[in-house]
N, C-alpha and C. Protein backbone atom coordinates (compact mmCIF):
# COMPACT_ATOMS: atom_id res chain seq x y z
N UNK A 1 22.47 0.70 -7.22
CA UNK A 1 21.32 0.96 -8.06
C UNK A 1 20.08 0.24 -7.54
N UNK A 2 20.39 -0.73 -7.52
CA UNK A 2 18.78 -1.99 -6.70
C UNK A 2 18.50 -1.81 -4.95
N UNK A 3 19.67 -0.50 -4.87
CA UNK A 3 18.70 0.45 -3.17
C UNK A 3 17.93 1.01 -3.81
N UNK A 4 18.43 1.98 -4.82
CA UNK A 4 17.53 3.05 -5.05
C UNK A 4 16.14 2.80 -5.26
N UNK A 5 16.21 1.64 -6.36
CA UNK A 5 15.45 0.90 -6.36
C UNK A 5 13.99 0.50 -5.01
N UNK A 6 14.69 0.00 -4.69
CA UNK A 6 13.94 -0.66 -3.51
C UNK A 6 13.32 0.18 -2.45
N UNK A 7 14.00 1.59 -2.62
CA UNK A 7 13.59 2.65 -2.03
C UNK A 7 12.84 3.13 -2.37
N UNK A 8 12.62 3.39 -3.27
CA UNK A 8 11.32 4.15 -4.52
C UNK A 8 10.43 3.05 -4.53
N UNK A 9 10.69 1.56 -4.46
CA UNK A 9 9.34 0.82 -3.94
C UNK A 9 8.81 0.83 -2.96
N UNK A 10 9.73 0.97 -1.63
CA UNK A 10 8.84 0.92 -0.63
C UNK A 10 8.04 2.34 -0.21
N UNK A 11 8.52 3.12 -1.04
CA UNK A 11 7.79 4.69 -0.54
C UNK A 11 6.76 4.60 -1.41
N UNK A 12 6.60 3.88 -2.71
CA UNK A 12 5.20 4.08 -3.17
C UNK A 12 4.04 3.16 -2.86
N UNK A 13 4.47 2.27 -2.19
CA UNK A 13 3.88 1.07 -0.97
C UNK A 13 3.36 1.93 0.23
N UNK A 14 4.27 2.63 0.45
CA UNK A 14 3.78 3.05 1.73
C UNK A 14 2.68 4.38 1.29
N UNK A 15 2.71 5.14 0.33
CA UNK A 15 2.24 5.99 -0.41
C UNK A 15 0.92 5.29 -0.47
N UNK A 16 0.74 4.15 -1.64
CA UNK A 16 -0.24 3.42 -1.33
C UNK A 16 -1.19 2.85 -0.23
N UNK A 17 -0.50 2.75 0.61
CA UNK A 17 -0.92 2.70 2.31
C UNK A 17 -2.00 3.61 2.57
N UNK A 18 -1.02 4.76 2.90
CA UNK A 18 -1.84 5.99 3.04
C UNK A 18 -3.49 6.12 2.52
N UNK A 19 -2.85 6.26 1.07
CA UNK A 19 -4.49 6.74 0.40
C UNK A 19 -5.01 5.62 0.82
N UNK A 20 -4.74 4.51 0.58
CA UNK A 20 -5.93 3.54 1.20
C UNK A 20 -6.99 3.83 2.39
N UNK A 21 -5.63 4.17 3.47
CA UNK A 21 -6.44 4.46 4.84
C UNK A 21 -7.13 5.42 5.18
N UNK A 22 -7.20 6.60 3.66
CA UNK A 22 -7.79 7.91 3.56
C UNK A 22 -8.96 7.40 3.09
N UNK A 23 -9.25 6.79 1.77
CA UNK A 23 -10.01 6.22 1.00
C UNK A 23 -10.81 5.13 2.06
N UNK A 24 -10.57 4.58 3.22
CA UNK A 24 -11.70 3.78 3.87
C UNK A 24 -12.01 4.49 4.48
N UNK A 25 -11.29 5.65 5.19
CA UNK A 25 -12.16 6.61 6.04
C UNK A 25 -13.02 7.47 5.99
N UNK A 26 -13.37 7.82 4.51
CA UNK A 26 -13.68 8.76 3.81
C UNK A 26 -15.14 8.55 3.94
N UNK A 27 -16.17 9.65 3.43
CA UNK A 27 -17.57 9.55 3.65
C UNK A 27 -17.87 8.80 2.75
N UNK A 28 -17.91 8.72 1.81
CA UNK A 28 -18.11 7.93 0.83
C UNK A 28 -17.89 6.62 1.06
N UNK A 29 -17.11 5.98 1.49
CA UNK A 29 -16.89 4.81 2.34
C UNK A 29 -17.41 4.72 3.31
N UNK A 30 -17.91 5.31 4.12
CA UNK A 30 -18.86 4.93 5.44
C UNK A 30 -20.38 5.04 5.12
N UNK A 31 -20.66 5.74 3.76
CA UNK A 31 -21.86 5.59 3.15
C UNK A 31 -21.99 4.32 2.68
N UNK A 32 -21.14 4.09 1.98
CA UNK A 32 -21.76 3.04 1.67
C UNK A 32 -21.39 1.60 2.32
N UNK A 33 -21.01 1.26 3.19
CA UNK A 33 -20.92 0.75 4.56
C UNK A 33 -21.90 0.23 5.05
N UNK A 34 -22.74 1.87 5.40
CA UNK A 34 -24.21 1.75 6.23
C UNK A 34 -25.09 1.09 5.65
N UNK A 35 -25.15 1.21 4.12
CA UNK A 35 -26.09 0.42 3.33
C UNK A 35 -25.63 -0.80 3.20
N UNK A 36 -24.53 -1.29 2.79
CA UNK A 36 -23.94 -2.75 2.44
C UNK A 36 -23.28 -3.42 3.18
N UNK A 37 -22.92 -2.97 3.96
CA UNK A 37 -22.30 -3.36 5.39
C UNK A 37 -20.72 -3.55 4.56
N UNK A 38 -19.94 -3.36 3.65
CA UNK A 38 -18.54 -3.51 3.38
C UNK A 38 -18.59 -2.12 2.68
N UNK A 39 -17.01 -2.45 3.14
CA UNK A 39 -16.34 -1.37 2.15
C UNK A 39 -16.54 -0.91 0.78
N UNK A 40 -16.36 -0.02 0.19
CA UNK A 40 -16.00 0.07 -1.41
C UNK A 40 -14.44 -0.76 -1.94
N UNK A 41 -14.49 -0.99 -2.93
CA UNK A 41 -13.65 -1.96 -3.36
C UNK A 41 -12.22 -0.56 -3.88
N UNK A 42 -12.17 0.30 -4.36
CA UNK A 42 -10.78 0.85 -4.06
C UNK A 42 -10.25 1.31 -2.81
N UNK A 43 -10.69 1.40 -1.56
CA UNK A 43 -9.54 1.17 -0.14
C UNK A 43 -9.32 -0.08 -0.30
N UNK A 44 -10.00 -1.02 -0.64
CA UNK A 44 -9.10 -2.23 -0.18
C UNK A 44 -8.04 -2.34 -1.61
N UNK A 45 -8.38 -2.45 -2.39
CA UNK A 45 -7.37 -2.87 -3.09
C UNK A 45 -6.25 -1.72 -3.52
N UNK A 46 -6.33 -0.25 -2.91
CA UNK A 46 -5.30 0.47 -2.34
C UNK A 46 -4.37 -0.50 -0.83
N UNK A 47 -5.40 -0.74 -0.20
CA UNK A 47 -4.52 -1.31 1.05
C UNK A 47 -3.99 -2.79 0.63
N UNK A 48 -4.33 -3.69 0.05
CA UNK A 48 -3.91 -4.86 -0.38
C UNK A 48 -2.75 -4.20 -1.38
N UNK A 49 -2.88 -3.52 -2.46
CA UNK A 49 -1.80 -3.41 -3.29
C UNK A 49 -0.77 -2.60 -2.50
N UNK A 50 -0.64 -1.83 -1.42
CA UNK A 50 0.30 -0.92 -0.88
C UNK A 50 0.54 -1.93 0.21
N UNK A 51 -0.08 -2.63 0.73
CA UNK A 51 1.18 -4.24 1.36
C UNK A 51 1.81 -4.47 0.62
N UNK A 52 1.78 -5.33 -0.59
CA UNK A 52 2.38 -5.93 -1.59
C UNK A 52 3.33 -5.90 -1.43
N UNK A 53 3.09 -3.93 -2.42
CA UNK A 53 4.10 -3.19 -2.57
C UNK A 53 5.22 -2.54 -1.64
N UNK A 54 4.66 -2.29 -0.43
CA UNK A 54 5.73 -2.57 0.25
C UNK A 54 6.62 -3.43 0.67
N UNK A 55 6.32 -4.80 0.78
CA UNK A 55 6.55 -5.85 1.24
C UNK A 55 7.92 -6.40 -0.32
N UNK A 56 7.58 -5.96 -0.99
CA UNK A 56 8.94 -6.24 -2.23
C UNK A 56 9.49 -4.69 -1.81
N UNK A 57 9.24 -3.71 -1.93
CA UNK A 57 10.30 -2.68 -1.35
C UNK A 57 11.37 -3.09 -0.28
N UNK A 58 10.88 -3.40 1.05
CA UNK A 58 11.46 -4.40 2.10
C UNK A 58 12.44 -5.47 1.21
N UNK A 59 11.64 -6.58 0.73
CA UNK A 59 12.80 -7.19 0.28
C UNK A 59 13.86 -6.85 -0.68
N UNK A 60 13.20 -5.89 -1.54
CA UNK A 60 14.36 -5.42 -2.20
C UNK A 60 15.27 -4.60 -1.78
N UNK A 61 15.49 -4.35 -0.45
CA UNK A 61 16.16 -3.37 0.27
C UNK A 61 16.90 -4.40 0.65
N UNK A 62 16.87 -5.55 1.18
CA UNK A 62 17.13 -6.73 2.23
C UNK A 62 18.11 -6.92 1.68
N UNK A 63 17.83 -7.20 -0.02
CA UNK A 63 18.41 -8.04 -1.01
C UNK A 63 19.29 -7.51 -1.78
N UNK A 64 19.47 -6.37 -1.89
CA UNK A 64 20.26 -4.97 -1.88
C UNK A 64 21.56 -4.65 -1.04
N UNK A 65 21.32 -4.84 -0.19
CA UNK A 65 22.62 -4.81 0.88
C UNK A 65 23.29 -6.14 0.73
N UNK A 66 22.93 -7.12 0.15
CA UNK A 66 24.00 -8.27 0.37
C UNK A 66 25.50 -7.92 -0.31
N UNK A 67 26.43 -8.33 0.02
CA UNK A 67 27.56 -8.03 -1.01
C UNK A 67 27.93 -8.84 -1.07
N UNK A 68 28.62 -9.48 -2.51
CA UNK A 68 28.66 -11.10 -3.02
C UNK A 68 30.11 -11.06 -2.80
């Protein structure tokens, strides 16, 4: 049960990933870039929260396979 788990976390981590790297590439993000010189604040905190989230997917996969 705590694969399945851990599986369905790391795919919505990595899910999260994605749009992030859509969401900084996007015009709207390079607009406003040119004016402010940073990003808009949802790619990053798509890409910060889809590390995270992957990063406990990973371990919960790790932590998953042990057998006691």
């Amino acid at each position: 049960m705590s694969r399945i788990i851990g599986v369905t976390v790391l795919a919505g981590g990595i899910l999260l990933l994605i749009l992030g790297i859509h969401a900084y590439n996007s015009s709207g993000s390079d607009f406003s870039r040119l004016f402010t010189g940073a990003a808009t604040d949802k790619p990053l905190w798509l890409l910060v929260g889809g590390t995270v989230v992957t990063v406990l997917g990973l371990v919960g996969l790790v932590r998953g396979t042990k057998t006691a």
